[in-house]
N, C-alpha and C. Protein backbone atom coordinates (compact mmCIF):
# COMPACT_ATOMS: atom_id res chain seq x y z
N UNK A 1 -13.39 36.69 16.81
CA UNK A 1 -12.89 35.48 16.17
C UNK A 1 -13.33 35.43 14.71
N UNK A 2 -14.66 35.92 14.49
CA UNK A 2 -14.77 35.77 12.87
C UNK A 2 -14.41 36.16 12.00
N UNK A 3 -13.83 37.89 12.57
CA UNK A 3 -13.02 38.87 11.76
C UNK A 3 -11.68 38.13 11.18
N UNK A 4 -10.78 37.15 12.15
CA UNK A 4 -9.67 36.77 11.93
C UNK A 4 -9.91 35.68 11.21
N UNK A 5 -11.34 34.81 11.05
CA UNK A 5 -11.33 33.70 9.83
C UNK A 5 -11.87 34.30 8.89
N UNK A 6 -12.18 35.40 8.50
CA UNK A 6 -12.48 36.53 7.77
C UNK A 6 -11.17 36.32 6.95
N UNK A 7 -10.28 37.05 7.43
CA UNK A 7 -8.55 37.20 7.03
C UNK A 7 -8.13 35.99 6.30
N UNK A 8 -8.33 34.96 7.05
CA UNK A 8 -7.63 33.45 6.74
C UNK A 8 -8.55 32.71 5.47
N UNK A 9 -9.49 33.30 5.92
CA UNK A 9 -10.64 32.25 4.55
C UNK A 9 -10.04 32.14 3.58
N UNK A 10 -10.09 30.80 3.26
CA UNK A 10 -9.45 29.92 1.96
C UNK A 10 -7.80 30.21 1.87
N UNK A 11 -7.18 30.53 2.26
CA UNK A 11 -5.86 30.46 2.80
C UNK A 11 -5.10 29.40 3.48
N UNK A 12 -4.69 28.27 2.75
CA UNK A 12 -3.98 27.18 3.77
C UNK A 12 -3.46 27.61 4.94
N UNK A 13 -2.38 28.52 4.04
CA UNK A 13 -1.33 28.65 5.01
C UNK A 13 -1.53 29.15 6.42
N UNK A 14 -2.47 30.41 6.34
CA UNK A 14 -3.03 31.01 7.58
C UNK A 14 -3.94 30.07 8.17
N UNK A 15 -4.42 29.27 7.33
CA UNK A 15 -5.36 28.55 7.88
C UNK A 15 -4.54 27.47 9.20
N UNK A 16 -3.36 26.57 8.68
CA UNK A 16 -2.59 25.69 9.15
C UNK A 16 -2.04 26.46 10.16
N UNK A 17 -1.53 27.97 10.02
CA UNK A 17 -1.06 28.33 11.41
C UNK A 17 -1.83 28.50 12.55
N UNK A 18 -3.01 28.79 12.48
CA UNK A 18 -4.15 28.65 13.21
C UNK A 18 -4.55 27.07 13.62
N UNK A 19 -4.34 26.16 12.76
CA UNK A 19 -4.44 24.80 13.58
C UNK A 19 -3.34 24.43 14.27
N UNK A 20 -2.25 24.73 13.91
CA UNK A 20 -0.89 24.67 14.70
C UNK A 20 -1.48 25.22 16.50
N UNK A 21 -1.69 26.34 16.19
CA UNK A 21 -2.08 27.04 17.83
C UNK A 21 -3.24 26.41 18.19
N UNK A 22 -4.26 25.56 17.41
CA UNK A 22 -5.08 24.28 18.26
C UNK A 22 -6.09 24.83 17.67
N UNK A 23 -6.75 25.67 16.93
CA UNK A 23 -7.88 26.11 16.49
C UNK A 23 -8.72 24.90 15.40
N UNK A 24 -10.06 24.67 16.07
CA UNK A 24 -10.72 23.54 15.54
C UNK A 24 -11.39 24.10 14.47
N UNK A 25 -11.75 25.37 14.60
CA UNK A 25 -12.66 26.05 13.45
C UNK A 25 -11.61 26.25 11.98
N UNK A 26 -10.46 26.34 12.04
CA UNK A 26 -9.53 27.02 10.94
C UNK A 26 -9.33 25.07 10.83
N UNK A 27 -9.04 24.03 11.43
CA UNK A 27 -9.27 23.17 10.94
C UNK A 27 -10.42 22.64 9.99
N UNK A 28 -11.55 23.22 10.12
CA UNK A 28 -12.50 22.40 9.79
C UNK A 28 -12.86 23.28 8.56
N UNK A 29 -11.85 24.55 8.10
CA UNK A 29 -11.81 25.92 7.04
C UNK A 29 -10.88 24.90 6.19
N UNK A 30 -9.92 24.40 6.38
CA UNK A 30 -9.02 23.80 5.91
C UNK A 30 -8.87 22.72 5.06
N UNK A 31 -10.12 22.14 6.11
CA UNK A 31 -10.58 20.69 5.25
C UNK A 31 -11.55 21.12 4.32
N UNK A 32 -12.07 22.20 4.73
CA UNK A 32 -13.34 22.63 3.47
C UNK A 32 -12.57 22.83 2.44
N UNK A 33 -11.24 23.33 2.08
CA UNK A 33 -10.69 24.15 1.43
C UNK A 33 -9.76 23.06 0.37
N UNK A 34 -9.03 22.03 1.18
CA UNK A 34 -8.07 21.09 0.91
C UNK A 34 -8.80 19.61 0.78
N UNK A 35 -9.67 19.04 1.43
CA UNK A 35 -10.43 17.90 1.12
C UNK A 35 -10.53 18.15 -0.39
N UNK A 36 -11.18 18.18 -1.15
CA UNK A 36 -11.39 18.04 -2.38
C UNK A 36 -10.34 17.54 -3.33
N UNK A 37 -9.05 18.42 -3.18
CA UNK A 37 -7.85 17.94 -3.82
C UNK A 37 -7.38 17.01 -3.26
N UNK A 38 -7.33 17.06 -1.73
CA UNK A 38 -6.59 15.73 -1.64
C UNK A 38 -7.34 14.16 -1.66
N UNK A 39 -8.83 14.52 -1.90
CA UNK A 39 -9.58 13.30 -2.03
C UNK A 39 -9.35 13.07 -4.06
N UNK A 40 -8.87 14.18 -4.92
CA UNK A 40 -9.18 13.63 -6.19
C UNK A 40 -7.51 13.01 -6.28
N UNK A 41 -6.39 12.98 -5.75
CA UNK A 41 -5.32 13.23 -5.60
C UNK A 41 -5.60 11.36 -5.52
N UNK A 42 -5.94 11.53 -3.76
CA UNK A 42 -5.83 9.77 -3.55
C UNK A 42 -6.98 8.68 -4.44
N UNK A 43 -8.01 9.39 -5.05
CA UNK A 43 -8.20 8.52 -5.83
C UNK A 43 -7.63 8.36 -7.25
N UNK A 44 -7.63 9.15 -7.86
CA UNK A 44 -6.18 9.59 -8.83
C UNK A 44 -5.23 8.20 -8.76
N UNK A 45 -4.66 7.63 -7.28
CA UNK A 45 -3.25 6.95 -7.09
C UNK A 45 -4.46 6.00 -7.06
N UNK A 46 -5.35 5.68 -6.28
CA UNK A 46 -5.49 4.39 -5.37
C UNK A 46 -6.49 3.47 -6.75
N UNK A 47 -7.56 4.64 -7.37
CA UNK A 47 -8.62 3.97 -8.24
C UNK A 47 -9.53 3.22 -7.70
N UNK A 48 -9.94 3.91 -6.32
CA UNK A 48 -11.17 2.99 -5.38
C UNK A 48 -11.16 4.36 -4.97
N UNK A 49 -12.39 5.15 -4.75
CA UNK A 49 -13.20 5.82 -4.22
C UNK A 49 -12.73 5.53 -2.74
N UNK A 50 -13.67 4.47 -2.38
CA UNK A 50 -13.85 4.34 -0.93
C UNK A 50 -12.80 4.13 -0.20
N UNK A 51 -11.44 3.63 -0.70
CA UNK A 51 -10.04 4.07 0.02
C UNK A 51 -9.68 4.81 0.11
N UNK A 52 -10.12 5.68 -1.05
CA UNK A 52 -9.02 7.07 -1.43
C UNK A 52 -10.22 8.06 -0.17
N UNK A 53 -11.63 7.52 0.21
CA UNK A 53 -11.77 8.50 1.10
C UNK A 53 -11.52 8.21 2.45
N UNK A 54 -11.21 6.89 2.78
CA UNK A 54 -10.95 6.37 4.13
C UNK A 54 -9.35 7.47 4.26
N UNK A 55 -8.13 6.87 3.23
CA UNK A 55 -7.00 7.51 2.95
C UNK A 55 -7.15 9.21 2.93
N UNK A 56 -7.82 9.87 2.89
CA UNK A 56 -8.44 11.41 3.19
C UNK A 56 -9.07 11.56 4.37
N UNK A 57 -9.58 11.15 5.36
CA UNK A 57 -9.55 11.14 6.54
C UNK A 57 -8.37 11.02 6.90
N UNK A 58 -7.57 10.20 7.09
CA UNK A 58 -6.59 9.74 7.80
C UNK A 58 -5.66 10.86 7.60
N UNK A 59 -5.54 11.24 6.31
CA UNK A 59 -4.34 12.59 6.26
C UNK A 59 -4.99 13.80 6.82
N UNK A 60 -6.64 14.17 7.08
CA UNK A 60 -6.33 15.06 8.06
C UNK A 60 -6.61 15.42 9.03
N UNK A 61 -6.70 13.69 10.06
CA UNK A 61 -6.11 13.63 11.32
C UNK A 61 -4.71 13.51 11.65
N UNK A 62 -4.09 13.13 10.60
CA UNK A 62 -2.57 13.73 10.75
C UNK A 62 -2.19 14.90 10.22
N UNK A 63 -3.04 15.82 9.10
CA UNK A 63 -2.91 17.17 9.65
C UNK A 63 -2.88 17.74 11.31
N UNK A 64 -3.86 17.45 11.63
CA UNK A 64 -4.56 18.07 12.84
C UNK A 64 -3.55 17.24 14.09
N UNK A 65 -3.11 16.50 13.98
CA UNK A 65 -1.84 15.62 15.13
C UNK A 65 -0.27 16.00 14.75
N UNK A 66 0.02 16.89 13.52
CA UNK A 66 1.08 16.62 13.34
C UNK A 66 1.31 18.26 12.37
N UNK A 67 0.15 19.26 12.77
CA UNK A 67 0.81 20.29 12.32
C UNK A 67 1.32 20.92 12.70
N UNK A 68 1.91 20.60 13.96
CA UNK A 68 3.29 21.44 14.66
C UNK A 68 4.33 21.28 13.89
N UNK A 69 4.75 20.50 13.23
CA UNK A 69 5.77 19.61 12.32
C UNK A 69 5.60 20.53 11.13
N UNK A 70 4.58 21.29 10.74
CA UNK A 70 4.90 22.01 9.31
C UNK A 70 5.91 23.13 9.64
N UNK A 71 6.54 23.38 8.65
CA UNK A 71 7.62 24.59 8.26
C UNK A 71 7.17 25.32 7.17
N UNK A 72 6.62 26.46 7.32
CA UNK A 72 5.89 27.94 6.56
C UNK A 72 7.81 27.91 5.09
N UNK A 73 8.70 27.64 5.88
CA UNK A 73 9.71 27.90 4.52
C UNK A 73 10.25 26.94 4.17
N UNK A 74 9.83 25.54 4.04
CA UNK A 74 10.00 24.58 3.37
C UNK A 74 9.37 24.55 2.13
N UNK A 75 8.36 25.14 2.48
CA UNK A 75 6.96 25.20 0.81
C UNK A 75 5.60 25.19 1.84
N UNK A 76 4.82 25.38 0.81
CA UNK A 76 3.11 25.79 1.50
C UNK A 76 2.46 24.73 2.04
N UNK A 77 1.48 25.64 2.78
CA UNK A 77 0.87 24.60 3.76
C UNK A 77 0.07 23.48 2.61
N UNK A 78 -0.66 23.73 1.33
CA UNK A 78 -1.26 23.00 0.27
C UNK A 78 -0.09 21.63 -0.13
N UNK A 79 1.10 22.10 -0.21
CA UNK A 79 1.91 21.51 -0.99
C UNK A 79 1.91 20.39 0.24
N UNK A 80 2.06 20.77 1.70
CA UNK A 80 2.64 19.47 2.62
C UNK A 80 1.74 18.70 2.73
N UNK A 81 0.24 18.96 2.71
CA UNK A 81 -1.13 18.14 2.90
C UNK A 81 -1.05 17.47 2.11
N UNK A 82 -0.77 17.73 0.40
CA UNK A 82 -0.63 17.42 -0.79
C UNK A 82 0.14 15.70 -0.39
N UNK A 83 1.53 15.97 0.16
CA UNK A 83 2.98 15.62 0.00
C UNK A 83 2.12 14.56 1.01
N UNK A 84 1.38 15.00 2.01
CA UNK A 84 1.06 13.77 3.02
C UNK A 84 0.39 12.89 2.48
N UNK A 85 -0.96 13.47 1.75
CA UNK A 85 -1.64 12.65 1.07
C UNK A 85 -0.98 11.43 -0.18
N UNK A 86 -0.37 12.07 -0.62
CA UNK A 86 0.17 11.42 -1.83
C UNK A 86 1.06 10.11 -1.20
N UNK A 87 1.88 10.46 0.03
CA UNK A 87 2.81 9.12 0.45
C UNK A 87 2.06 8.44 1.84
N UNK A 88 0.49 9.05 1.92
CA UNK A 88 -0.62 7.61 2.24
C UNK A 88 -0.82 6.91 1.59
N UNK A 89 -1.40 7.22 0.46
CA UNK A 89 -2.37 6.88 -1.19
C UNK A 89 -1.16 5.28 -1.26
N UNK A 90 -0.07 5.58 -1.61
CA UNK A 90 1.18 5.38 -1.58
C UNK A 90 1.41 4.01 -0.73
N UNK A 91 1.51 4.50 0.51
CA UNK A 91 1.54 3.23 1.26
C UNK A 91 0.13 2.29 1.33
N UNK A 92 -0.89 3.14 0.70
CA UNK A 92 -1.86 2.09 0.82
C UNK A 92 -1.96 0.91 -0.24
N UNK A 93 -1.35 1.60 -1.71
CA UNK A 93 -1.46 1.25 -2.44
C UNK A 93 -0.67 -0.12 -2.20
N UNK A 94 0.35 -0.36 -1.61
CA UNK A 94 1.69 -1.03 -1.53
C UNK A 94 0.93 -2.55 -0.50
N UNK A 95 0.33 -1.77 0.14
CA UNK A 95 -0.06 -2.63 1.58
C UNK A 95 -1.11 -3.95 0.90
């Protein structure tokens, strides 16, 4: 198993296909990898810290509930986390 997160390290995309097939470890590679942007992203929109990190949790337990739903040829796995985060930030902002 380590050889193959070997391969995937820092790689969304491999990373996300590996959470797709249920893998908790390539999840938790993922968030190491993608948390950062998508936490400067939602504070960026929201301008509260502490939403923009509540709003970063939440996008990636809907990574992790809803990455069967990604498509590898729509655009990258970065860009859809991105795309999720941004139309949380979004609805939070609104709410």
């Amino acid at each position: 198993m380590t050889q193959v997160l070997d391969l995937e390290s820092g790689d969304p995309d491999r990373l996300l296909e590996s959470v797709r097939a249920g893998d908790k470890v390539a999840f938790a590679e993922l968030y190491d990898v993608l948390a950062p942007q998508v936490l400067g992203l939602t504070t960026h929109i929201l301008r509260d810290r502490a939403q923009a990190e509540e709003v970063t949790q939440e996008v990636f337990v809907e990574v992790w509930l809803s990455a069967h739903t990604f498509d590898p040829h729509r655009g990258s796995a970065k860009s859809w986390v991105l795309r999720l985060a941004k139309s949380q930030a979004i609805d939070r902002l609104r709410s």
